[in-house]
C-alpha atoms as a PDB file:
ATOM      1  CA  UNK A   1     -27.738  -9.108  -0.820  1.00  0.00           C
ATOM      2  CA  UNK A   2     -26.099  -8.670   2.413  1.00  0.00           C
ATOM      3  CA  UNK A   3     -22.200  -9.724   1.180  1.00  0.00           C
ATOM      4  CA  UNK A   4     -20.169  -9.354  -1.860  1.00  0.00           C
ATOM      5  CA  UNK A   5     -19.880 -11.104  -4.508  1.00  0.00           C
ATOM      6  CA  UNK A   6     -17.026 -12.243  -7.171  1.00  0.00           C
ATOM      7  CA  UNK A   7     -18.554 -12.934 -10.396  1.00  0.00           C
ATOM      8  CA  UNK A   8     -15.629 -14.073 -13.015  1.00  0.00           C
ATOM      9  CA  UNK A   9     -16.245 -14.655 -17.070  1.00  0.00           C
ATOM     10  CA  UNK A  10     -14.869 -17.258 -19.087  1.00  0.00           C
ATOM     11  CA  UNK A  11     -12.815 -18.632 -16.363  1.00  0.00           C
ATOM     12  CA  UNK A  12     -10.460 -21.714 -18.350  1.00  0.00           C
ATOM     13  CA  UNK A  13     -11.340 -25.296 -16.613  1.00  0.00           C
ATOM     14  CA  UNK A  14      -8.127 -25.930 -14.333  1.00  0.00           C
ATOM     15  CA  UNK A  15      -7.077 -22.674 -13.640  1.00  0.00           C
ATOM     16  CA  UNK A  16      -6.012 -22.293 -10.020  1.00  0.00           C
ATOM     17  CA  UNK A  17      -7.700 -19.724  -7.948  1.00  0.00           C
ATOM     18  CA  UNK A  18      -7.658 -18.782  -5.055  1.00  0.00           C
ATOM     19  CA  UNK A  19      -9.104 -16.109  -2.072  1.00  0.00           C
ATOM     20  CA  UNK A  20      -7.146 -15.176   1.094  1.00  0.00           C
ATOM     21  CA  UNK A  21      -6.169 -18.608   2.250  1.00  0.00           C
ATOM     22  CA  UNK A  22      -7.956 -20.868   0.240  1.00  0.00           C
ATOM     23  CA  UNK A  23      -7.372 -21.653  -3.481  1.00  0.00           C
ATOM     24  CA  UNK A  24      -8.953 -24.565  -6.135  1.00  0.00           C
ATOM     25  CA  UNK A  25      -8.367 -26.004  -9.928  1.00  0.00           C
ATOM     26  CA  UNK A  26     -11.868 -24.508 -10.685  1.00  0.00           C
ATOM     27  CA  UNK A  27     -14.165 -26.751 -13.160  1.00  0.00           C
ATOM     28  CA  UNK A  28     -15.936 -25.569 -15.994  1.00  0.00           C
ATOM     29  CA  UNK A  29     -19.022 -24.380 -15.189  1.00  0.00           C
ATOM     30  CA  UNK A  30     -16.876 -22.069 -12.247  1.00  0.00           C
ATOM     31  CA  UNK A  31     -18.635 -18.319 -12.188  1.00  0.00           C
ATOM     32  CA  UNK A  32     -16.794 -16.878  -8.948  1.00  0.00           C
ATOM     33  CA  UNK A  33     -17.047 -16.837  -5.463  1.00  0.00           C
ATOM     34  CA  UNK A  34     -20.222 -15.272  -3.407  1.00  0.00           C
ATOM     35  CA  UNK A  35     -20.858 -14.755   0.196  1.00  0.00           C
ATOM     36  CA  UNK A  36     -17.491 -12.715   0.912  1.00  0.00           C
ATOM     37  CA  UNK A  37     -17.577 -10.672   3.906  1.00  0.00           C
ATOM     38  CA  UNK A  38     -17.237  -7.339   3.934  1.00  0.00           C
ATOM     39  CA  UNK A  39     -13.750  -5.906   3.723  1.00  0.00           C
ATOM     40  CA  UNK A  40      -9.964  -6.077   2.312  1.00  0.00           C
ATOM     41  CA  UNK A  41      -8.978  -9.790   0.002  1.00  0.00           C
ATOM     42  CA  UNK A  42      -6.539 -11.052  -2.008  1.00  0.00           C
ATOM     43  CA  UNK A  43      -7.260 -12.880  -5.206  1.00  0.00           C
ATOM     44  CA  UNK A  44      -4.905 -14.956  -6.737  1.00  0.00           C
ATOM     45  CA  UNK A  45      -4.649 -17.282  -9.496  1.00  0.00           C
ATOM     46  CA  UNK A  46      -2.203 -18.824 -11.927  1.00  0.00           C
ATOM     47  CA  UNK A  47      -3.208 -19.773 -15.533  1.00  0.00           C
ATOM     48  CA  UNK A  48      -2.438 -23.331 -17.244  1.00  0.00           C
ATOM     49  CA  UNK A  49      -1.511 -24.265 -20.282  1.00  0.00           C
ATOM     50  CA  UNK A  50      -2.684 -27.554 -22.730  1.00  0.00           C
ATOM     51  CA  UNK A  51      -0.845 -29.631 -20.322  1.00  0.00           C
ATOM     52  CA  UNK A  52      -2.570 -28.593 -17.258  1.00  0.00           C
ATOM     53  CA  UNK A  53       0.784 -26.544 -16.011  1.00  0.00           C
ATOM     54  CA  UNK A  54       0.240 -23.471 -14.000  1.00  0.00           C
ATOM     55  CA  UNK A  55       1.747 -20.171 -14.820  1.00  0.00           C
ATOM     56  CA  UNK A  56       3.359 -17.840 -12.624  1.00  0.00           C
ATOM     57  CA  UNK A  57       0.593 -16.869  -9.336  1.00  0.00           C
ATOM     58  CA  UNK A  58      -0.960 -13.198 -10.161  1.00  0.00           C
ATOM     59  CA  UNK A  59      -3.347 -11.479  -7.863  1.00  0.00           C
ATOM     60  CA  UNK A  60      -5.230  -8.400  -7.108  1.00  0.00           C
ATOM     61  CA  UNK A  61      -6.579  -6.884  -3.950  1.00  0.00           C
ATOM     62  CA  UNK A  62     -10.800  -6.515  -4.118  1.00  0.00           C
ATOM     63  CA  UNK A  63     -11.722  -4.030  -1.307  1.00  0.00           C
ATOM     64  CA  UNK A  64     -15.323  -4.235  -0.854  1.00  0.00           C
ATOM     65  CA  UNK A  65     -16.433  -1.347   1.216  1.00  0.00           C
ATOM     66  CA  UNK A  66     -20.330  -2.309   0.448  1.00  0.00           C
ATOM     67  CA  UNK A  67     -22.699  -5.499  -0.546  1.00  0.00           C
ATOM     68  CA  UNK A  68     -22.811  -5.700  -4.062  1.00  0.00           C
ATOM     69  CA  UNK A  69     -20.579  -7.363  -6.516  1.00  0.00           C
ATOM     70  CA  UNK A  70     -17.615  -7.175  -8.632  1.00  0.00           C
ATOM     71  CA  UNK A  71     -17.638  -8.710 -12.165  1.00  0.00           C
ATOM     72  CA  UNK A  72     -14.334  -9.328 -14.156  1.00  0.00           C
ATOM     73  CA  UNK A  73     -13.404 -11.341 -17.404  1.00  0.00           C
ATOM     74  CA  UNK A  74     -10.541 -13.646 -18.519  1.00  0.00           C
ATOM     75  CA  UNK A  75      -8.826 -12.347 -21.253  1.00  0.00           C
ATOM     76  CA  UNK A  76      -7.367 -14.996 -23.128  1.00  0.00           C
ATOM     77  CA  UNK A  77      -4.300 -13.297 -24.452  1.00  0.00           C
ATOM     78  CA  UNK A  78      -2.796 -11.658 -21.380  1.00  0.00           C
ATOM     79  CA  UNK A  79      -4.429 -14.464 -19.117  1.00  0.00           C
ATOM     80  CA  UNK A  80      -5.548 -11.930 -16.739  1.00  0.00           C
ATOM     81  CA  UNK A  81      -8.792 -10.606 -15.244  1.00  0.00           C
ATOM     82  CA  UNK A  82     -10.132  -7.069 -17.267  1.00  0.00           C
ATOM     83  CA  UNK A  83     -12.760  -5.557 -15.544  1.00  0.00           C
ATOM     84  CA  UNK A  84     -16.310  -5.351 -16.391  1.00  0.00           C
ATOM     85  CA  UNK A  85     -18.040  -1.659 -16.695  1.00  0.00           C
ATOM     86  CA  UNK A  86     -21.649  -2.468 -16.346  1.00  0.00           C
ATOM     87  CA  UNK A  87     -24.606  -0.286 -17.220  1.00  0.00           C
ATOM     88  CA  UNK A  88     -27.404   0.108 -14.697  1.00  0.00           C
ATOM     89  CA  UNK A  89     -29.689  -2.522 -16.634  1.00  0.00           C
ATOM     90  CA  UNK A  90     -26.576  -5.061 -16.369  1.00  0.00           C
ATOM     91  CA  UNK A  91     -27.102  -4.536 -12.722  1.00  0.00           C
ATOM     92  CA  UNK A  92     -30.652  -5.022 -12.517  1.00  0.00           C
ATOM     93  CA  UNK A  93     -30.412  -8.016 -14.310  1.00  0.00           C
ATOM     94  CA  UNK A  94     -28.123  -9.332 -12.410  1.00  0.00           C
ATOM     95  CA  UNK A  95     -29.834  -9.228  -9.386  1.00  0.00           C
ATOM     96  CA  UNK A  96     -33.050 -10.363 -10.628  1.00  0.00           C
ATOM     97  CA  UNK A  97     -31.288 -13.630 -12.054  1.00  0.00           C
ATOM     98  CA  UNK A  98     -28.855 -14.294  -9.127  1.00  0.00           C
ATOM     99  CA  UNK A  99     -30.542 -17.176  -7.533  1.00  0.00           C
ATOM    100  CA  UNK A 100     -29.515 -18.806 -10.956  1.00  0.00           C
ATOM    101  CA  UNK A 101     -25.939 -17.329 -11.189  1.00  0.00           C
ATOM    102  CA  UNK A 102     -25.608 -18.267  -7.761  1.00  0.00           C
ATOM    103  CA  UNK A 103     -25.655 -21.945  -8.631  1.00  0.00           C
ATOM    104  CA  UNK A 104     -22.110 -21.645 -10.331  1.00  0.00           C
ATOM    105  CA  UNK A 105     -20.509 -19.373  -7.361  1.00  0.00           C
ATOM    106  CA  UNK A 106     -18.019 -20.990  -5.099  1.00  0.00           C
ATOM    107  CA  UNK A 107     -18.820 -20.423  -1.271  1.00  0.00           C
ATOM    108  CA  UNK A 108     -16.261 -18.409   0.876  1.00  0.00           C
ATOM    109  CA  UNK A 109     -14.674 -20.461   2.724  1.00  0.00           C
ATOM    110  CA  UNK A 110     -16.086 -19.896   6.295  1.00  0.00           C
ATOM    111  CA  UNK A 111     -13.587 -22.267   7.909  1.00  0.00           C
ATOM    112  CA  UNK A 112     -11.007 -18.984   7.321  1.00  0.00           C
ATOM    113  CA  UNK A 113     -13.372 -16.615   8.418  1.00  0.00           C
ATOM    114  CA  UNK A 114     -11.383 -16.017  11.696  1.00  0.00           C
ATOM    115  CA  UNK A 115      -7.853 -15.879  10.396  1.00  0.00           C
ATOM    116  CA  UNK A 116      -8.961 -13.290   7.347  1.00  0.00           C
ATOM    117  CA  UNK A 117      -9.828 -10.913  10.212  1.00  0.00           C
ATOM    118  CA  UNK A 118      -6.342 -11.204  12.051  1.00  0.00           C
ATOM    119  CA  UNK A 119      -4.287 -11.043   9.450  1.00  0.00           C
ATOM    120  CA  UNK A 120      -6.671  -8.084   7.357  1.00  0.00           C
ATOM    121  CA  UNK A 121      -8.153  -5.958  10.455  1.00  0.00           C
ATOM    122  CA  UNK A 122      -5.501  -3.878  10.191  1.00  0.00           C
ATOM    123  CA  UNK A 123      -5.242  -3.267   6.538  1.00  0.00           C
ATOM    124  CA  UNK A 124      -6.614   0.001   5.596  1.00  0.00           C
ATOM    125  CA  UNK A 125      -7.883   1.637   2.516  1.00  0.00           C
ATOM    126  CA  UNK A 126      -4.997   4.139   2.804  1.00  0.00           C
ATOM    127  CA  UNK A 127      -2.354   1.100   3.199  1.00  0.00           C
ATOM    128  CA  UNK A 128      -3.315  -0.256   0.268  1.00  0.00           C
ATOM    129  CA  UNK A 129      -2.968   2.919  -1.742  1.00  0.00           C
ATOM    130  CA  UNK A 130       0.285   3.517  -0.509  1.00  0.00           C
ATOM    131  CA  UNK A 131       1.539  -0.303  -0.955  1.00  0.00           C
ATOM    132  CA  UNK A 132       0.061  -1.523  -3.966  1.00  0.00           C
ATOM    133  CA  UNK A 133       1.464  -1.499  -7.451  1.00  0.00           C
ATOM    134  CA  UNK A 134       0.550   0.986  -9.868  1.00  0.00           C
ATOM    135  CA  UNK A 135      -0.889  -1.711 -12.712  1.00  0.00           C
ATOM    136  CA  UNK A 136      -2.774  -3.066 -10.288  1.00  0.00           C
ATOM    137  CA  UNK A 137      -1.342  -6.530  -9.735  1.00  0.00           C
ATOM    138  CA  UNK A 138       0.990  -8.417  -7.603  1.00  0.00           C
ATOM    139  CA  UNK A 139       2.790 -11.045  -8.972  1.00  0.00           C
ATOM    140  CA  UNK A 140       4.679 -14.061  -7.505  1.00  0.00           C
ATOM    141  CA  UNK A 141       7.833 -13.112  -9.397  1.00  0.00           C
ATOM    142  CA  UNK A 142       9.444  -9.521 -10.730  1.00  0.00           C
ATOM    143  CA  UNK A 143       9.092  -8.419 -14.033  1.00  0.00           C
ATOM    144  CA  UNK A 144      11.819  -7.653 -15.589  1.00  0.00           C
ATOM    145  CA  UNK A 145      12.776  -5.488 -18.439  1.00  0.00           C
ATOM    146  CA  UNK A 146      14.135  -6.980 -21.702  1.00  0.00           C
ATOM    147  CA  UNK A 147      16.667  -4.989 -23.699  1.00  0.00           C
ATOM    148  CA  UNK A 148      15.832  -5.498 -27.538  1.00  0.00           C
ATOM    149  CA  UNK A 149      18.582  -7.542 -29.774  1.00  0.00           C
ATOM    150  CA  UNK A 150      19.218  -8.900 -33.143  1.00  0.00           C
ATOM    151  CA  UNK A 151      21.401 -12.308 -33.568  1.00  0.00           C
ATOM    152  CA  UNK A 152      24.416 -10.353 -35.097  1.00  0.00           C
ATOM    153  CA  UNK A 153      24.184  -8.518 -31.304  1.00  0.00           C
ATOM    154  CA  UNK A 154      23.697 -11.437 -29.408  1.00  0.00           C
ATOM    155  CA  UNK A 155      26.969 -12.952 -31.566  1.00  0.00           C
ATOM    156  CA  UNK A 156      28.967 -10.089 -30.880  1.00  0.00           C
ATOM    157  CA  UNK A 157      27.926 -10.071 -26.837  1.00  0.00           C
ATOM    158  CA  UNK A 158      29.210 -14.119 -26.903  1.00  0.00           C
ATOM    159  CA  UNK A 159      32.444 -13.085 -28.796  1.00  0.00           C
ATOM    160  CA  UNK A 160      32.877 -10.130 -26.109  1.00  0.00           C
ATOM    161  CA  UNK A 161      31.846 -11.972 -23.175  1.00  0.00           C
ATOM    162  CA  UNK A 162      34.714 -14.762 -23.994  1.00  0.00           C
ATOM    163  CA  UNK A 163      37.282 -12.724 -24.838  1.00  0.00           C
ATOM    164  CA  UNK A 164      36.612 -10.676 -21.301  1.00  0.00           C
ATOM    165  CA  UNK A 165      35.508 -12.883 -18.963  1.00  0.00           C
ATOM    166  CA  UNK A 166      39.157 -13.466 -17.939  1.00  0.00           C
ATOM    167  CA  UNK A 167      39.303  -9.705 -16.760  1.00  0.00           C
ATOM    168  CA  UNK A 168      35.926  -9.015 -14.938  1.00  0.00           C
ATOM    169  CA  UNK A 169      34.591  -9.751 -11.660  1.00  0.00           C
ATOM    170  CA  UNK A 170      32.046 -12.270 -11.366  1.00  0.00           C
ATOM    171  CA  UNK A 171      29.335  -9.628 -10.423  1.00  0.00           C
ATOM    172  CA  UNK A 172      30.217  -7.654 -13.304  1.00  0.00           C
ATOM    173  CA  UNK A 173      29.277 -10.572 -15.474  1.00  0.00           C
ATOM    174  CA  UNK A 174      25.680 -10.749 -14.088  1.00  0.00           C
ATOM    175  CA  UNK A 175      22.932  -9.077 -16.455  1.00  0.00           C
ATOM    176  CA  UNK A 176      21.564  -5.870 -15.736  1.00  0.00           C
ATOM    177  CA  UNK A 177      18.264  -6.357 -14.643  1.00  0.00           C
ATOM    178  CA  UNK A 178      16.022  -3.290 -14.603  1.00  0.00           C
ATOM    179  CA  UNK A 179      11.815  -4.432 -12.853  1.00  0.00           C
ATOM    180  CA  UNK A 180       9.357  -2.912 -15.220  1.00  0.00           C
ATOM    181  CA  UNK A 181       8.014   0.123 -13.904  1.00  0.00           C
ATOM    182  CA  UNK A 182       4.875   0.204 -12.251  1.00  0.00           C
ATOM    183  CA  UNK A 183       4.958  -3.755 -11.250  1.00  0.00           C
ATOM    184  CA  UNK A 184       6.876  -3.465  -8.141  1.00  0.00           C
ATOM    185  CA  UNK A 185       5.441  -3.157  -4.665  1.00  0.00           C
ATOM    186  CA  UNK A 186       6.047   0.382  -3.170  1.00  0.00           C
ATOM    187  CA  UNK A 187       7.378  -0.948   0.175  1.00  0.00           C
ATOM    188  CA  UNK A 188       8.090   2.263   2.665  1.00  0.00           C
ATOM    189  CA  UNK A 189      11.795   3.715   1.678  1.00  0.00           C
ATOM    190  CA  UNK A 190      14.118   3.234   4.423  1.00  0.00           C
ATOM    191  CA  UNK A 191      16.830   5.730   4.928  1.00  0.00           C
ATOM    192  CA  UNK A 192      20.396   3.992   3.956  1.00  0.00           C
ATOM    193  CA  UNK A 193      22.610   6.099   6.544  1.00  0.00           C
ATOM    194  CA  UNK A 194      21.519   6.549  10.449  1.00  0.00           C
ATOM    195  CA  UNK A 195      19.491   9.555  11.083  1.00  0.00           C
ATOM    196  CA  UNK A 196      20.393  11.955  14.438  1.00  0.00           C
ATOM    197  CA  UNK A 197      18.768  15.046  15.965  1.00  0.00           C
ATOM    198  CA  UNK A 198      19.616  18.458  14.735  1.00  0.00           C
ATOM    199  CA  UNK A 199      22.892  20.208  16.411  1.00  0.00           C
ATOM    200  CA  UNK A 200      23.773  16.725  17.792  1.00  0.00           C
ATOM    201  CA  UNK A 201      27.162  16.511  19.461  1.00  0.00           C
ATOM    202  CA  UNK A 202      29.570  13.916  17.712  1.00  0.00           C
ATOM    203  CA  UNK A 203      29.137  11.752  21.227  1.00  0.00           C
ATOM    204  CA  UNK A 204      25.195  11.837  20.200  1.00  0.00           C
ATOM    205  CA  UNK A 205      25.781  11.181  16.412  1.00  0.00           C
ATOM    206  CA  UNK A 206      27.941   7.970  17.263  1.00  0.00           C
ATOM    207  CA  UNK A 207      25.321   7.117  19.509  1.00  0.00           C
ATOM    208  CA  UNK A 208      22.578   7.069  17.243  1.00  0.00           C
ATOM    209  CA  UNK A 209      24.675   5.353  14.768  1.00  0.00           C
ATOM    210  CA  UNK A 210      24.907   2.543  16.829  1.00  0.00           C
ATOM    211  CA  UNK A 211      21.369   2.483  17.819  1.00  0.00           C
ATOM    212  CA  UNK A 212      19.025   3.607  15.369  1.00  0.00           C
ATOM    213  CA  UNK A 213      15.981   3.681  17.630  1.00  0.00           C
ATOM    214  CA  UNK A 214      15.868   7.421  16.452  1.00  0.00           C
ATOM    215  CA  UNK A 215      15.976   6.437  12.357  1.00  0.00           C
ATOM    216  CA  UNK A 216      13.006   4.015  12.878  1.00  0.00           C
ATOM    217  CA  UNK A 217      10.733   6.649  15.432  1.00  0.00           C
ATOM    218  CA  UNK A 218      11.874   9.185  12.512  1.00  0.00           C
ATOM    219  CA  UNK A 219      10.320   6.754   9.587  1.00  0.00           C
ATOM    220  CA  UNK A 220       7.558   5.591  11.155  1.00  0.00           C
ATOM    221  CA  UNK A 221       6.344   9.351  11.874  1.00  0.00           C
ATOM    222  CA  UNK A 222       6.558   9.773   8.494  1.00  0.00           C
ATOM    223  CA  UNK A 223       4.428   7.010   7.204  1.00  0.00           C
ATOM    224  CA  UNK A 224       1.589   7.691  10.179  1.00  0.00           C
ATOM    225  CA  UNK A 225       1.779  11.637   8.791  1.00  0.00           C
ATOM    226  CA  UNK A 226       1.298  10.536   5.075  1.00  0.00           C
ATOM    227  CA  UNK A 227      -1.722   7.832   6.445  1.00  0.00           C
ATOM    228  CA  UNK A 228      -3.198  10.855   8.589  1.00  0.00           C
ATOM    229  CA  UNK A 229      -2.776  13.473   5.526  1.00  0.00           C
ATOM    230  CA  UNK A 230      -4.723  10.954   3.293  1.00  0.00           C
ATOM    231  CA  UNK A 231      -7.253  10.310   5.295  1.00  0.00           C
ATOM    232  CA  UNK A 232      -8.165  13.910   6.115  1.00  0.00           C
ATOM    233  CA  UNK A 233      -8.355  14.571   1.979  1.00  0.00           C
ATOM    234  CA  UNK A 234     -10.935  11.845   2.150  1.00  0.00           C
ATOM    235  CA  UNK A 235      -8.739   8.992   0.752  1.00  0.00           C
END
């Protein structure tokens, strides 16, 4: 087995999936994908309901550092992928009946071949840890927080917002939105005022302000020094 493969349970008939570039409605006899080349992918797919309507796109990054494969199963109720522990027997028997297996495995496609190397060469293991969500999953829109209520509450916000709306701003009428934690993507922090040198002169300080050449060398040393920390603790 010299590449990695994707094998997926109970997959629903019509569910779009996709890797990297390419995606499908997958029939019902769909297993997963085989053949995928060593390295960093992105698999994404989007449930549907009784009237063949897809869901919101969810996906999951599969680094495969080694040949071998990755088994997951569709769980109904959260239509999402849970992963698949497998004893060492599971394994064996899985690669002694592969040749059959293989018969319901989508091919990667090798047409993308070329442009999943640009646009993934670069993507590190320690990238990925730094980047990706802490559930897991990256979804196509936030999640967001929903604040319990009873009718009797939701009454008494209608009576409040129409007695008030007259005397608020229009942003102050927008909801209060709060993304679940844990779902977001941990993009790098950027600093919100310009940074300057130590004992800089208020000539210098202006200066910077109005280029911030020096904020952006500043946060980019930072990032490379938290890559180069985790990678020399083996991350």
């Amino acid at each position: 087995m010299k590449d990695c493969q994707l094998i997926l349970h109970d997959v629903p008939e019509n569910t779009e999936l996709g890797i990297d570039l390419k995606f499908w409605k997958v029939g019902k006899h769909f297993k997963g994908i085989k053949d995928i080349p060593l390295g960093v992918h992105f698999v994404y797919y989007s449930a549907v309901n009784s009237d063949c309507m897809s869901g919101q796109r969810v996906g999951f990054v599969a680094n495969f550092t080694q040949p071998g494969f990755i088994v997951k199963k569709w769980q109904k109720d959260k239509e999402d992928f849970i992963d698949i522990n497998l004893t060492d027997y599971e394994v064996e028997r899985i690669i002694s009946n592969f040749d059959e297996i293989s018969m319901y495995l989508g091919r990667y496609p090798a047409e993308s071949h070329r442009d999943w190397i640009s646009l993934s060469n670069f993507i590190t293991t320690c990238t990925l840890t730094r980047l990706v969500p802490y559930c897991g999953r990256l979804y196509s829109c936030p999640h967001f927080l929903s604040e319990p209520s009873n009718t009797q509450e939701r009454l008494a916000l209608k009576n409040s917002y129409t007695t008030s709306c007259s005397n608020k701003n229009s942003e102050d009428l927008l909801p209060n939105l709060s993304i679940i934690p844990g779902t977001e993507v941990r993009f790098t922090s950027i600093p919100t005022k310009p940074l300057y040198p130590p004992l800089s002169s208020p000539s210098e300080i202006t200066a910077h302000c109005m280029d911030q050449t020096y904020t952006l060398c500043t946060t980019m040393d930072v990032i490379f020094s938290s890559i180069n920390s985790e990678k020399s603790s083996g991350l």
